[in-house]
Protein backbone atom coordinates (compact mmCIF):
# COMPACT_ATOMS: atom_id res chain seq x y z
CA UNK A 1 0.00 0.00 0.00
CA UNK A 2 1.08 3.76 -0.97
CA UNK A 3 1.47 5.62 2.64
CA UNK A 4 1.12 8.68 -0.13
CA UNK A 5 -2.44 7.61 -1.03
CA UNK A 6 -3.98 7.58 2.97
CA UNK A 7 -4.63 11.13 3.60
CA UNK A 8 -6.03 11.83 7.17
CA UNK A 9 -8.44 14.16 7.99
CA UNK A 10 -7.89 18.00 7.57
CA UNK A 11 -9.33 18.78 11.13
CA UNK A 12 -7.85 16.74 13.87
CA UNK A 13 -7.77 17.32 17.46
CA UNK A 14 -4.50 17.15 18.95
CA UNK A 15 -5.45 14.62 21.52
CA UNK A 16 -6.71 11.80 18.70
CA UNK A 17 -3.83 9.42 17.45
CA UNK A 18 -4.64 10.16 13.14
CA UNK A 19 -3.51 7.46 11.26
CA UNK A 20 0.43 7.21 10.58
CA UNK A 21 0.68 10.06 11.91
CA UNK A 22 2.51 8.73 15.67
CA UNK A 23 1.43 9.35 19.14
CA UNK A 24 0.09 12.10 20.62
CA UNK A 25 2.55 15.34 22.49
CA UNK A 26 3.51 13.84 25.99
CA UNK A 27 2.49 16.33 29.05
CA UNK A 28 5.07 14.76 31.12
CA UNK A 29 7.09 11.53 31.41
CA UNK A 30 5.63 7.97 32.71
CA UNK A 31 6.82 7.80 36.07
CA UNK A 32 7.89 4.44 37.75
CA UNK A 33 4.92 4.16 39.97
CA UNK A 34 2.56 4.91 36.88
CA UNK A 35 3.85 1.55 34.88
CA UNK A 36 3.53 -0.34 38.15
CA UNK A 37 -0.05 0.66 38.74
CA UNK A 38 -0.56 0.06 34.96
CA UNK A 39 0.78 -3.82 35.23
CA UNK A 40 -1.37 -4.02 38.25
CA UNK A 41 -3.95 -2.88 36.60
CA UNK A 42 -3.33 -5.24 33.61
CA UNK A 43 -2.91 -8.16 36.06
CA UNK A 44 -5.99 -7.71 37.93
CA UNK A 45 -8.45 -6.67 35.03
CA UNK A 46 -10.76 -9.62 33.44
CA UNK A 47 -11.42 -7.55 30.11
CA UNK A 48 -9.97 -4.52 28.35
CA UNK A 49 -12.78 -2.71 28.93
CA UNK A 50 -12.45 -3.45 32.53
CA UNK A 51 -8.18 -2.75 32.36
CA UNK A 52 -9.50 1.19 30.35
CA UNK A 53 -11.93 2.02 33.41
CA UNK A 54 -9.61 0.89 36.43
CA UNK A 55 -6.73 2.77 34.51
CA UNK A 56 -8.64 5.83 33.95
């Protein structure tokens, strides 16, 4: 596939991840007590869903 041909949208918000376009602007780093709640997190949750609302 062409990555030339994919255009994404004219108007995105800055907080959306557009297509091959990368990650969003960091605020600040990922502390080391963030990834260990997030593993927790991962580790306890049943479903995704569930893992996205305990994670907030």
């Amino acid at each position: 596939m062409d990555k030339n041909a994919i255009q994404p949208p004219n108007e995105t918000r800055k907080e959306v991840i557009p297509f091959l376009q990368g990650r969003p602007e960091r605020k600040q780093p990922i502390n080391e007590e963030d990834i260990l709640n997030l593993k927790i997190n991962l580790n306890v949750a049943r479903t995704l869903n569930e893992f996205l609302e305990i994670s907030g």
